[in-house]
PDB file of N, CA and C in Angstrom:
ATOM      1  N   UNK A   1      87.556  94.703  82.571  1.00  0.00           N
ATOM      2  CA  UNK A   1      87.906  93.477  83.273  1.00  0.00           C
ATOM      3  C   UNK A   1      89.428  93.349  83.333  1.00  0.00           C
ATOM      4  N   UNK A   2      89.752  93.172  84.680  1.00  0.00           N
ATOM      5  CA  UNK A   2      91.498  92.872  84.842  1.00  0.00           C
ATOM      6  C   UNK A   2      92.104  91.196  84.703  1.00  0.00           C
ATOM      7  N   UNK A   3      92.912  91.175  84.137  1.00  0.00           N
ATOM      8  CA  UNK A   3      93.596  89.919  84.333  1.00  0.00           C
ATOM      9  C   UNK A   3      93.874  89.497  85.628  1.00  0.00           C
ATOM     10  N   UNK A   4      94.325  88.588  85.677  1.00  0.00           N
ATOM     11  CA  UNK A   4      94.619  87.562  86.958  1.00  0.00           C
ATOM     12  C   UNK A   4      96.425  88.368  87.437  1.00  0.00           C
ATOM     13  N   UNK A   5      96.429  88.441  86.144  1.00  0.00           N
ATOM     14  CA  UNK A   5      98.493  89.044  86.026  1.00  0.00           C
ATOM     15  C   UNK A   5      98.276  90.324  86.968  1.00  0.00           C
ATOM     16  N   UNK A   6      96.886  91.330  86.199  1.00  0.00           N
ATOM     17  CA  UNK A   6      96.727  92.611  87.129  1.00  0.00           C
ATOM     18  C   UNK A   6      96.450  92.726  88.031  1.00  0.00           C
ATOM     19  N   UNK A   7      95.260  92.199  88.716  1.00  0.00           N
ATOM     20  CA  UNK A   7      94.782  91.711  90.004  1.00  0.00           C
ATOM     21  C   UNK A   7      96.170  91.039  90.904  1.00  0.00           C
ATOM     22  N   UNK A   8      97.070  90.386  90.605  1.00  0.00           N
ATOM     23  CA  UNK A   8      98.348  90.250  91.561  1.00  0.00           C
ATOM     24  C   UNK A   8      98.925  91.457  91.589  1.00  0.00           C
ATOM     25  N   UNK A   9      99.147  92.594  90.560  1.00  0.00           N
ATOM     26  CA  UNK A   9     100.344  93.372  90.682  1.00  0.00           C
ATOM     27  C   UNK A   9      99.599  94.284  91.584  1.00  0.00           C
ATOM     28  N   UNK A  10      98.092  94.815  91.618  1.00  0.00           N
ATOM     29  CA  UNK A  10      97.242  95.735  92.036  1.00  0.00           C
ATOM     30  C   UNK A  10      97.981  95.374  93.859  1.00  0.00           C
ATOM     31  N   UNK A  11      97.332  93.934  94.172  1.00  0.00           N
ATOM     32  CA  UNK A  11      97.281  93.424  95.380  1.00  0.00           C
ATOM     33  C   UNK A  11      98.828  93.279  96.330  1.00  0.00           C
ATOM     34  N   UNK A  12      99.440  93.049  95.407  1.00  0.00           N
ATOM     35  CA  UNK A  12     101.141  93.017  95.588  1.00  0.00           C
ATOM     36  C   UNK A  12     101.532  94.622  96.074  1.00  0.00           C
ATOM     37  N   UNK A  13     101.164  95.257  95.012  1.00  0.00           N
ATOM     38  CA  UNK A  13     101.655  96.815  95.325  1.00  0.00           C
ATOM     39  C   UNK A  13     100.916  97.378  96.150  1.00  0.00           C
ATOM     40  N   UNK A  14      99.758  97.223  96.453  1.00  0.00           N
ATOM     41  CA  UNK A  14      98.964  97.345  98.160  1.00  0.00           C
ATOM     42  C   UNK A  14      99.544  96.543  99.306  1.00  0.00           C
ATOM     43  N   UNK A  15     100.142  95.783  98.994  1.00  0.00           N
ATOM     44  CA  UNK A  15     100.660  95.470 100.494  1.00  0.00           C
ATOM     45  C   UNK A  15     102.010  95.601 100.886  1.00  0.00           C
ATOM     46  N   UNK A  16     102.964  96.395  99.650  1.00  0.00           N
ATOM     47  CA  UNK A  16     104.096  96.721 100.127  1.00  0.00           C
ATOM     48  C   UNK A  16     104.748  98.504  99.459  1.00  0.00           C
ATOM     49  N   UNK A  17     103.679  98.423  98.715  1.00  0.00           N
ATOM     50  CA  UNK A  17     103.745  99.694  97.728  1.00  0.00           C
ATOM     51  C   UNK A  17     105.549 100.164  97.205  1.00  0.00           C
ATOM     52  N   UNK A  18     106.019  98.546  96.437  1.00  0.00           N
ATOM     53  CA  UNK A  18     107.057  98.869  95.284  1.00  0.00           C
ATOM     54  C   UNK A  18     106.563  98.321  94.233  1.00  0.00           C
ATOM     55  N   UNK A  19     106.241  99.100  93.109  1.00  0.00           N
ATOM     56  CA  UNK A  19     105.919  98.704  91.806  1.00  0.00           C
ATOM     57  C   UNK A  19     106.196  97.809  91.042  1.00  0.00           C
ATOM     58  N   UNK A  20     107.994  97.592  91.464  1.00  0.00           N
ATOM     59  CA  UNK A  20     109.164  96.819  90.373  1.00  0.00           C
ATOM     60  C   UNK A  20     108.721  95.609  91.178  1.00  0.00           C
ATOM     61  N   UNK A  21     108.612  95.374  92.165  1.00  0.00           N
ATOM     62  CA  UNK A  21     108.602  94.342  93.146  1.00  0.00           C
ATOM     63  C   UNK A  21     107.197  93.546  92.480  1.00  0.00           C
ATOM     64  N   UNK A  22     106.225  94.237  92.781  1.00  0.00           N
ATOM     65  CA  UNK A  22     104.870  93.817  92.367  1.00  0.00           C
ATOM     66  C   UNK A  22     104.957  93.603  91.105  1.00  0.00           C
ATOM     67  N   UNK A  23     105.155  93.754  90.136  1.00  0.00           N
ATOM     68  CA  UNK A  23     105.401  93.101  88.909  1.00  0.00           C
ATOM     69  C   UNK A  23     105.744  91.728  88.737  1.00  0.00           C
ATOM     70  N   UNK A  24     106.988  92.261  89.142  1.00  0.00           N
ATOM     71  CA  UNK A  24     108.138  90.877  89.495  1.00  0.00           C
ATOM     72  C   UNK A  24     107.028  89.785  89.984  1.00  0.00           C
ATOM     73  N   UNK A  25     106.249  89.806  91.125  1.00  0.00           N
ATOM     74  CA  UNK A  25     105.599  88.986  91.726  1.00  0.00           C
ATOM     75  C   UNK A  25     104.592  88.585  90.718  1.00  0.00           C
ATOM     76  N   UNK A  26     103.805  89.494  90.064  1.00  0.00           N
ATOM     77  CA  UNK A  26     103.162  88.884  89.236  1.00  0.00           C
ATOM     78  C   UNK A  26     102.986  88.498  87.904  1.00  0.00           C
ATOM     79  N   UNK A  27     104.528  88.618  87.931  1.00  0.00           N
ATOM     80  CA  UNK A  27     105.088  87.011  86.366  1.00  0.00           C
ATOM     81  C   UNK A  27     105.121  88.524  84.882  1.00  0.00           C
ATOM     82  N   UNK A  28     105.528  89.887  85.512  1.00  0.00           N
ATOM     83  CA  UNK A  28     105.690  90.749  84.362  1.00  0.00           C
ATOM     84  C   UNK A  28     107.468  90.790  83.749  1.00  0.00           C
ATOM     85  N   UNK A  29     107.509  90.642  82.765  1.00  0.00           N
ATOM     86  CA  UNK A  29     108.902  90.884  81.788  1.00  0.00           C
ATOM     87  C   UNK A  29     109.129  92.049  82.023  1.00  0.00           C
ATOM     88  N   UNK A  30     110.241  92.310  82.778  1.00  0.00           N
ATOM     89  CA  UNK A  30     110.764  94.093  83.049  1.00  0.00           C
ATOM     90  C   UNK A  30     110.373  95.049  83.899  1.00  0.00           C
ATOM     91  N   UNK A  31     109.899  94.153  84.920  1.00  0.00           N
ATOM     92  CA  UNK A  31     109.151  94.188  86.233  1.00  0.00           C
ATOM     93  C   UNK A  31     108.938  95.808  86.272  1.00  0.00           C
ATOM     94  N   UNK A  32     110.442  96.639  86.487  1.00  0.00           N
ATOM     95  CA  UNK A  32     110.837  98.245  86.553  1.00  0.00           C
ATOM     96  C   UNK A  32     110.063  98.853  86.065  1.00  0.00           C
ATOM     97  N   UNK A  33     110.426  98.736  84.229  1.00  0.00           N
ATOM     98  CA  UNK A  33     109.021  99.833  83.859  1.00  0.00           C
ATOM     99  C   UNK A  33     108.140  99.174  83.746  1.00  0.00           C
ATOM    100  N   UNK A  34     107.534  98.093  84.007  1.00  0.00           N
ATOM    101  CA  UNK A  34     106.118  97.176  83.300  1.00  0.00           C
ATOM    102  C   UNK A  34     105.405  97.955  84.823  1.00  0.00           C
ATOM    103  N   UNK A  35     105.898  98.105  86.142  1.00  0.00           N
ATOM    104  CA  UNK A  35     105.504  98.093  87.305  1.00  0.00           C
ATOM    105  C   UNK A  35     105.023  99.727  87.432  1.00  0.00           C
ATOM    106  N   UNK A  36     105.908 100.585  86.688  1.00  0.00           N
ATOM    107  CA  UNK A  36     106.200 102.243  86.517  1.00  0.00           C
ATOM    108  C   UNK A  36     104.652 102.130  86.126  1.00  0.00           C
ATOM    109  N   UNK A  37     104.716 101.621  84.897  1.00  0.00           N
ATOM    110  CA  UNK A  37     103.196 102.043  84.049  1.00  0.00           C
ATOM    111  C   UNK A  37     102.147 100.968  84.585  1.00  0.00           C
ATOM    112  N   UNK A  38     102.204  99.844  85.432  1.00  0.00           N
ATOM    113  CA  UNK A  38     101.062  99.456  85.940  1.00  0.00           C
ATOM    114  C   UNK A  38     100.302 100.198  86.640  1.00  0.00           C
ATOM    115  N   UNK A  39     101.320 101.116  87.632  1.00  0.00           N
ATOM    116  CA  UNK A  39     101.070 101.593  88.449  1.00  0.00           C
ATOM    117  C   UNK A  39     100.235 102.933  88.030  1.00  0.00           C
ATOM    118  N   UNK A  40     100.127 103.526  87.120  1.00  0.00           N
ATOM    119  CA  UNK A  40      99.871 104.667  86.597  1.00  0.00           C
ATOM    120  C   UNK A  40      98.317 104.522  86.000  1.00  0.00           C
ATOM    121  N   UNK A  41      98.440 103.669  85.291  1.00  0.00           N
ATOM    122  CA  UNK A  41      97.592 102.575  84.980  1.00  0.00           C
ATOM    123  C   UNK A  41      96.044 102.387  85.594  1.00  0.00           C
ATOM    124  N   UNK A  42      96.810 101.769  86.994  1.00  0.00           N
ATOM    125  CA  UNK A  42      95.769 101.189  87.894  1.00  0.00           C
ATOM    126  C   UNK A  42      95.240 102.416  89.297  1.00  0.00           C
ATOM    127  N   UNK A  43      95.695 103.564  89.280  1.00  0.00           N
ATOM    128  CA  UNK A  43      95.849 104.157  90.079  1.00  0.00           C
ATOM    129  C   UNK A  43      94.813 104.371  91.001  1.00  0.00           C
ATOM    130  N   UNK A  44      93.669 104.650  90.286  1.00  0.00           N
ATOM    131  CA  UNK A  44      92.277 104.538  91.403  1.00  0.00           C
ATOM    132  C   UNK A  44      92.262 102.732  91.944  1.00  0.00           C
ATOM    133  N   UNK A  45      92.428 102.085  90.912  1.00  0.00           N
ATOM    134  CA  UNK A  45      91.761 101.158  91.909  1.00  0.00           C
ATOM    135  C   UNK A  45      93.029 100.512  92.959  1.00  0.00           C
ATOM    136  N   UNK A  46      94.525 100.752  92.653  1.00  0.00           N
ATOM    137  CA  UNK A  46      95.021 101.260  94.174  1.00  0.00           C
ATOM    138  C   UNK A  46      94.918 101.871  95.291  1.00  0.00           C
ATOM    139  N   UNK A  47      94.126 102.637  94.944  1.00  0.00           N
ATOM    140  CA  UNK A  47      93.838 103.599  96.348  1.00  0.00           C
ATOM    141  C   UNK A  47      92.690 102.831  96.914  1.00  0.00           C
ATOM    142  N   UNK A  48      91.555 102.452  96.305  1.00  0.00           N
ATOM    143  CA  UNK A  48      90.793 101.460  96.501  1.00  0.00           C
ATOM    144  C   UNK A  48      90.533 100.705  97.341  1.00  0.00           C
ATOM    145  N   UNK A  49      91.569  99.916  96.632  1.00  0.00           N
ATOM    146  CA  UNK A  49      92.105  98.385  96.650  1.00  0.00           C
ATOM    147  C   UNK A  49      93.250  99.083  98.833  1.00  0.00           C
ATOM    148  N   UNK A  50      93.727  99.862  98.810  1.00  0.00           N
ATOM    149  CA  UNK A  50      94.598 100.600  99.918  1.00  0.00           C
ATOM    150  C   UNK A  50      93.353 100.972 101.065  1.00  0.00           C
ATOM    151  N   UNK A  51      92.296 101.644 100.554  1.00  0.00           N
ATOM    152  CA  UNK A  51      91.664 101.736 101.565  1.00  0.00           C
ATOM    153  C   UNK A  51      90.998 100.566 101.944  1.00  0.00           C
ATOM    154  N   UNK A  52      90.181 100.037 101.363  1.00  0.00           N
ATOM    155  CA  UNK A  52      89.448  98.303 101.595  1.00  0.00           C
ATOM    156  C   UNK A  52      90.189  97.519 102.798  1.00  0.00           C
ATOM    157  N   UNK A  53      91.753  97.948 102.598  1.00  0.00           N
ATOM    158  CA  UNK A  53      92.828  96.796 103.376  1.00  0.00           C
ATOM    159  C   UNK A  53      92.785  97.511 104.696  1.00  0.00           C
ATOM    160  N   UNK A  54      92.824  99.092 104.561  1.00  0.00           N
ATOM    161  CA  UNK A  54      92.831  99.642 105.667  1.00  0.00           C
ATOM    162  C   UNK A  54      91.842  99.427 106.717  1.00  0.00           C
ATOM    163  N   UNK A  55      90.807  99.767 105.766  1.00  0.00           N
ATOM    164  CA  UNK A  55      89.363  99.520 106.834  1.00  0.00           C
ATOM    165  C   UNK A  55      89.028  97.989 107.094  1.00  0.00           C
ATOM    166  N   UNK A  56      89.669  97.188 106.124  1.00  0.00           N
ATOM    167  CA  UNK A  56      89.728  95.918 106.975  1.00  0.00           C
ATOM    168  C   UNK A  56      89.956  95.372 108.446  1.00  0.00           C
ATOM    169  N   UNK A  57      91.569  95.936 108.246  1.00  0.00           N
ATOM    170  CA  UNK A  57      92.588  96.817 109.366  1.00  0.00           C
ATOM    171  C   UNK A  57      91.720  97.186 110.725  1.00  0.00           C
ATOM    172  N   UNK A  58      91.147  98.097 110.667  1.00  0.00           N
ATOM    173  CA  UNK A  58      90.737  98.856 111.270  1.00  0.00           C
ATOM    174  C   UNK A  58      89.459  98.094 111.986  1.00  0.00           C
ATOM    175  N   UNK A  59      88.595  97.316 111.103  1.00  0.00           N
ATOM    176  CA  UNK A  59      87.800  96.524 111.869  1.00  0.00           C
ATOM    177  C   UNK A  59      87.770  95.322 112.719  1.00  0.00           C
ATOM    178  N   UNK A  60      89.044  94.394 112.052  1.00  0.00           N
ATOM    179  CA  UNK A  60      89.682  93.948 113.261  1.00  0.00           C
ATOM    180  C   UNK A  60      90.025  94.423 114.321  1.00  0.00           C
ATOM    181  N   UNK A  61      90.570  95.322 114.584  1.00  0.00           N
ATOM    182  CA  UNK A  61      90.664  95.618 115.800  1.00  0.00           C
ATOM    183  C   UNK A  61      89.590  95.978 116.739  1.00  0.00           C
ATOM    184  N   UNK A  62      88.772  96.868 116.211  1.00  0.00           N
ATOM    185  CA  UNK A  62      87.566  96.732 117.197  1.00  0.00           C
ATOM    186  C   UNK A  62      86.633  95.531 116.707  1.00  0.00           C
ATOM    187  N   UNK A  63      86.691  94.833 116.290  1.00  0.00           N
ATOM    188  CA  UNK A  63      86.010  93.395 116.709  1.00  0.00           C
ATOM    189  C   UNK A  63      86.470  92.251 117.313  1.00  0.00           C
ATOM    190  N   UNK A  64      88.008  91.758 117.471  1.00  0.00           N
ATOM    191  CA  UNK A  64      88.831  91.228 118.009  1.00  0.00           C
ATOM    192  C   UNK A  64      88.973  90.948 119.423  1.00  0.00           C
ATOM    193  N   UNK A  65      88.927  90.485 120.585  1.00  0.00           N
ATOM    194  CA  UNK A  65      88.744  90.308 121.565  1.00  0.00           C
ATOM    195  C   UNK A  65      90.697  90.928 122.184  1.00  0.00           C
ATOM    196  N   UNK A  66      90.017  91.266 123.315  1.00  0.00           N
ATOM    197  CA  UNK A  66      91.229  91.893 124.054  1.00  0.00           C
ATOM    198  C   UNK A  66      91.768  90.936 124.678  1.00  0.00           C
ATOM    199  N   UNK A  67      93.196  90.972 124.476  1.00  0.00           N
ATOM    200  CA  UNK A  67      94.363  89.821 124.654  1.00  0.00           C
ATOM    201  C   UNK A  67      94.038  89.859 126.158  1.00  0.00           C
ATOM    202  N   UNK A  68      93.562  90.976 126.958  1.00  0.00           N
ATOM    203  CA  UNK A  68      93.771  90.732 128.156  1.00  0.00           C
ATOM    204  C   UNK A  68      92.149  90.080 128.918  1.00  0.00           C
ATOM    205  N   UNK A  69      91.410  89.623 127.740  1.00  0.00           N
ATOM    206  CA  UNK A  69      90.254  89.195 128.081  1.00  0.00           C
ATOM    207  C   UNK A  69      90.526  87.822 128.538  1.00  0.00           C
TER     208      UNK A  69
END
């Protein structure tokens, strides 16, 4: 089970993929390496968590109505 702290840094670093950043965002002391080893850490369920967003992605668009409709 992940924390609420991990579940932000996971989701943070999927949508911009900087580690130090995603930390930072989710309230870690030393964002740099706390973010280095989250990342190492969490690594499958980044890719995961990366594809899910993708194929999200991806289904909007073909379900979405055409601007020129």
């Amino acid at each position: 089970m992940r924390t609420a702290k991990q579940e932000t840094f996971i989701e943070q670093y999927c949508l911009h993929g900087n580690a130090a950043k995603a930390a930072a965002t989710a309230g870690y002391a030393h964002p740099k390496q706390r973010g280095h080893e989250l990342k190492n850490q969490f690594e499958t369920q980044i890719e995961e968590r990366t594809k899910k967003m993708i194929m999200d992605c991806v289904c909007l668009l073909y379900t979405s109505p055409s601007p020129r409709d």
